[in-house]
Protein backbone atom coordinates (compact mmCIF):
# COMPACT_ATOMS: atom_id res chain seq x y z
CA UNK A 1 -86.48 2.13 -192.57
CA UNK A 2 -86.02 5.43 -193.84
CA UNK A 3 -83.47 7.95 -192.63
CA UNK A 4 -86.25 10.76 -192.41
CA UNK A 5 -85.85 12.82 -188.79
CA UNK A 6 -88.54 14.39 -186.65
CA UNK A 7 -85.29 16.65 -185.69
CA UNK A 8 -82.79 17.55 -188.54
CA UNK A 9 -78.32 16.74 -187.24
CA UNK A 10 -75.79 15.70 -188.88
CA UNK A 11 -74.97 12.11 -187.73
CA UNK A 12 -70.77 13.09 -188.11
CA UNK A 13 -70.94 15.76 -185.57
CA UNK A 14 -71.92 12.52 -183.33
CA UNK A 15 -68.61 10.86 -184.08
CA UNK A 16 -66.64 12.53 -181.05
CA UNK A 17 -69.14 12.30 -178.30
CA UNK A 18 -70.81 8.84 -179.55
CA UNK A 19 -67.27 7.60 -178.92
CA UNK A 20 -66.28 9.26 -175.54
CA UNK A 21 -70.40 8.45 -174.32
CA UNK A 22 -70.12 4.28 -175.61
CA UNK A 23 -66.76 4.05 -172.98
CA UNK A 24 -68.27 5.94 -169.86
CA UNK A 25 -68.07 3.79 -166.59
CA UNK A 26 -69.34 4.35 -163.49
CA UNK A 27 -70.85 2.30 -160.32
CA UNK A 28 -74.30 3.98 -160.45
CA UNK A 29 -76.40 5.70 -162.81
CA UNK A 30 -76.51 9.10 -161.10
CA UNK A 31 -72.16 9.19 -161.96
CA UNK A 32 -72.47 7.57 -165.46
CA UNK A 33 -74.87 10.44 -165.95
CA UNK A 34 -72.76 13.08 -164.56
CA UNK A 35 -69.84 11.92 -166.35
CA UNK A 36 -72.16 12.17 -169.72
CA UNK A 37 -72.95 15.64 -169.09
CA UNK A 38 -69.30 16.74 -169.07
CA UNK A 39 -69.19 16.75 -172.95
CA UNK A 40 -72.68 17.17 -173.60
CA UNK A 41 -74.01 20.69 -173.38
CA UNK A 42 -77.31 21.14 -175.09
CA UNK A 43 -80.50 18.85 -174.94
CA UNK A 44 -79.83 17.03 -178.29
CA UNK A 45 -76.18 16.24 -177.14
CA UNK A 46 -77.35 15.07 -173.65
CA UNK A 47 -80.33 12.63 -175.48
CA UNK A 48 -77.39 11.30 -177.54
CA UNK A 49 -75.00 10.67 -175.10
CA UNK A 50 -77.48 9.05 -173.14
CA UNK A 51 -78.50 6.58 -176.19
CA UNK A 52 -75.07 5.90 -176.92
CA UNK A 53 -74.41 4.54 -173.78
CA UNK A 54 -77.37 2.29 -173.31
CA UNK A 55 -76.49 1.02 -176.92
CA UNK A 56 -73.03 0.22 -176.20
CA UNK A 57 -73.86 -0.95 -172.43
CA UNK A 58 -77.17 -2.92 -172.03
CA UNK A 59 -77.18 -5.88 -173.39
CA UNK A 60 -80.58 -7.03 -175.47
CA UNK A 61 -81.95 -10.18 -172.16
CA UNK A 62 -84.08 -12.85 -174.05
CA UNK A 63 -84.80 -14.56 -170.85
CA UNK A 64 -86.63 -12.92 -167.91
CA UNK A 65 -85.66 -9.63 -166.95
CA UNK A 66 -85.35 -6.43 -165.01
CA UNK A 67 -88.00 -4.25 -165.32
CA UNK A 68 -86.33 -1.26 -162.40
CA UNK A 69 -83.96 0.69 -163.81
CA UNK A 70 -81.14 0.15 -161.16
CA UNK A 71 -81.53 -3.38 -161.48
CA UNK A 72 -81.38 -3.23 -165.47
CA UNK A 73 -77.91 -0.85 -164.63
CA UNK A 74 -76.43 -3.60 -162.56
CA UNK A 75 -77.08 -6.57 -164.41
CA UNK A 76 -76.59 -4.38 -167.74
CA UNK A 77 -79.02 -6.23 -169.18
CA UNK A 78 -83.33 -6.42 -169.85
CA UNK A 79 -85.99 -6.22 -172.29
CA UNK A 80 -87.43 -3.28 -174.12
CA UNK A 81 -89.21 -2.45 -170.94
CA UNK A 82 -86.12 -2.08 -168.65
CA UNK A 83 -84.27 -0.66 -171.51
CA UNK A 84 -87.06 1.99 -172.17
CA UNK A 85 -86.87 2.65 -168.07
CA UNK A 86 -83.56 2.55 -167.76
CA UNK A 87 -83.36 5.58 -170.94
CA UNK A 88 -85.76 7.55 -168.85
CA UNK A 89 -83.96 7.13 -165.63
CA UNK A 90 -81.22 8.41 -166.82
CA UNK A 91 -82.54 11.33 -168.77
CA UNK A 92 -84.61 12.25 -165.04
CA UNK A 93 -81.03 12.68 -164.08
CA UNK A 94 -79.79 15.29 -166.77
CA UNK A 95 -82.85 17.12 -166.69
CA UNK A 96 -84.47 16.19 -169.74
CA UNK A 97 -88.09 15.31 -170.07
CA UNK A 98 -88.84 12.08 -171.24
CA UNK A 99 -91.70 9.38 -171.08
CA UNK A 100 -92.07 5.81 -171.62
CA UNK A 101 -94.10 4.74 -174.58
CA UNK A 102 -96.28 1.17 -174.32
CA UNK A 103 -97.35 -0.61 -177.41
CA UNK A 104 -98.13 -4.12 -178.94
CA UNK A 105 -95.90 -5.96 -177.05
CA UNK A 106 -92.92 -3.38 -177.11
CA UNK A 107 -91.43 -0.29 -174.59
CA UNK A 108 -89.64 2.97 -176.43
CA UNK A 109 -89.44 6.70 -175.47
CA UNK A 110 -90.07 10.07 -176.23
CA UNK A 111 -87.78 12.78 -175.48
CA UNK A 112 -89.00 16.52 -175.38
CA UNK A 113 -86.15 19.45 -176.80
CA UNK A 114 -86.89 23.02 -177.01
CA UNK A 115 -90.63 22.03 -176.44
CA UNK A 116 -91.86 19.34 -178.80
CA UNK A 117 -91.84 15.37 -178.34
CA UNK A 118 -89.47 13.20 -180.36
CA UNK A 119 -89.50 9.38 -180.84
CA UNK A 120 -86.41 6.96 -180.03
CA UNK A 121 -85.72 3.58 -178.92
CA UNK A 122 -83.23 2.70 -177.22
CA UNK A 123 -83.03 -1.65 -177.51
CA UNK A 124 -83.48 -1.35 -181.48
CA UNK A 125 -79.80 -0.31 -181.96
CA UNK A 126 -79.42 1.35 -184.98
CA UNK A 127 -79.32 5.07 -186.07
CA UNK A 128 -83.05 4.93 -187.53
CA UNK A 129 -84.67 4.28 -184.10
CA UNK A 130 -82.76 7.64 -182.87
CA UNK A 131 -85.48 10.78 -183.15
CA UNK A 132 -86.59 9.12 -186.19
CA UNK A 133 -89.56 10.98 -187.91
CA UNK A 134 -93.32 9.69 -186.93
CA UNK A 135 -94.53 8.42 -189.96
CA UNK A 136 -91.28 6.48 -190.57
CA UNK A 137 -91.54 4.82 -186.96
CA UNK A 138 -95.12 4.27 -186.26
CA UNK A 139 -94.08 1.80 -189.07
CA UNK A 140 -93.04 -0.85 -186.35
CA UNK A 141 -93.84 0.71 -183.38
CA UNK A 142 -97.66 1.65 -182.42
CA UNK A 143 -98.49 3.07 -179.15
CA UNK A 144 -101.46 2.20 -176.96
CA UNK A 145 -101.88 5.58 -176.64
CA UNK A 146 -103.02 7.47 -179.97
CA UNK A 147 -101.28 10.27 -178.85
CA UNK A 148 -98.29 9.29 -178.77
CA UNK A 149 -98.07 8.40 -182.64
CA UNK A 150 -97.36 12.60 -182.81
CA UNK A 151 -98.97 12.07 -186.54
CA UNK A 152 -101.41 14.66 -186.68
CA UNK A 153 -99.49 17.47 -184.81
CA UNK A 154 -96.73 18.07 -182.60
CA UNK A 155 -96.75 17.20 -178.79
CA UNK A 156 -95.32 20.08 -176.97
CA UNK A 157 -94.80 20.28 -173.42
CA UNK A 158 -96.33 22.73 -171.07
CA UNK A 159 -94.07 23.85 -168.06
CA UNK A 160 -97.00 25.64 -166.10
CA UNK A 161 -99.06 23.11 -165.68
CA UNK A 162 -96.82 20.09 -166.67
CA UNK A 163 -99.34 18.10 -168.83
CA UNK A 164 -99.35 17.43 -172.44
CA UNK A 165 -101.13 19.27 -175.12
CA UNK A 166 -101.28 18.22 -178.79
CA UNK A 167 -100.29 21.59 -181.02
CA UNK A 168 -101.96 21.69 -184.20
């Protein structure tokens, strides 16, 4: 898979806080949240954090699992589905606007900063699957839901009415 981004950063400046997110522990995921937000200030740090942890805490569950993301936190373990959930969850709690994306057999999610949708997956655990570009990552992952390939324009979010456009 190609490196190509949907959002240009410099995977180095991650070094720091991919290091200090991978180690946060907490008994819920409200206070693992709150903990992440202490050295993550702007929406791409916060997204990172976030993706770090669920990396380097959630185990990949090839028997049957959680599906509710508090159950997913406990056991720190589940499928794409609960990992997907889980990533959203957790992302609810720092204020950032995300969705869960359904396709052929396979959960992921889309983040929204400064106003336009980004793709990431959270069980696939390697830096590709982080706000990779569309075109590189509708190469494994197709969505039930056309729009959420984000091929033919950008998805931006709109805060008045809270629905989805598509931006051409």
């Amino acid at each position: 898979m190609s490196g190509k981004k949907s959002l240009q950063y410099d995977v180095l400046e991650f070094l720091s806080l991919d290091r200090r997110a991978s180690k946060v522990n907490c008994t819920s995921i409200r206070g693992v949240v709150l903990k992440l937000l202490k050295f993550s200030r702007t929406e791409l740090q916060k997204i990172r954090a976030i993706w770090t942890w669920i990396v380097n805490n959630i185990a990949y569950d090839t028997e049957q699992s959680p599906k509710d993301p508090e159950e997913v936190f406990r056991r720190r373990k589940a499928k794409c589905v609960g990992q997907a959930n889980l990533f959203k969850e957790m992302c609810r709690f720092a204020g950032i606007e995300c969705v869960v994306i359904s396709g052929q057999r396979h959960r992921w999610n889309a983040v929204c900063i400064e106003g336009r949708w980004h793709l990431l997956d959270v069980t696939w655990i390697k830096e590709e699957y982080f706000l990779t570009h569309p075109e590189i990552f509708q190469k494994d992952h197709t969505p039930h839901e056309e729009k959420w390939k984000l091929l033919d324009g950008n998805l931006k979010s709109n805060p008045i009415s809270n629905e989805i456009c598509l931006i051409l």
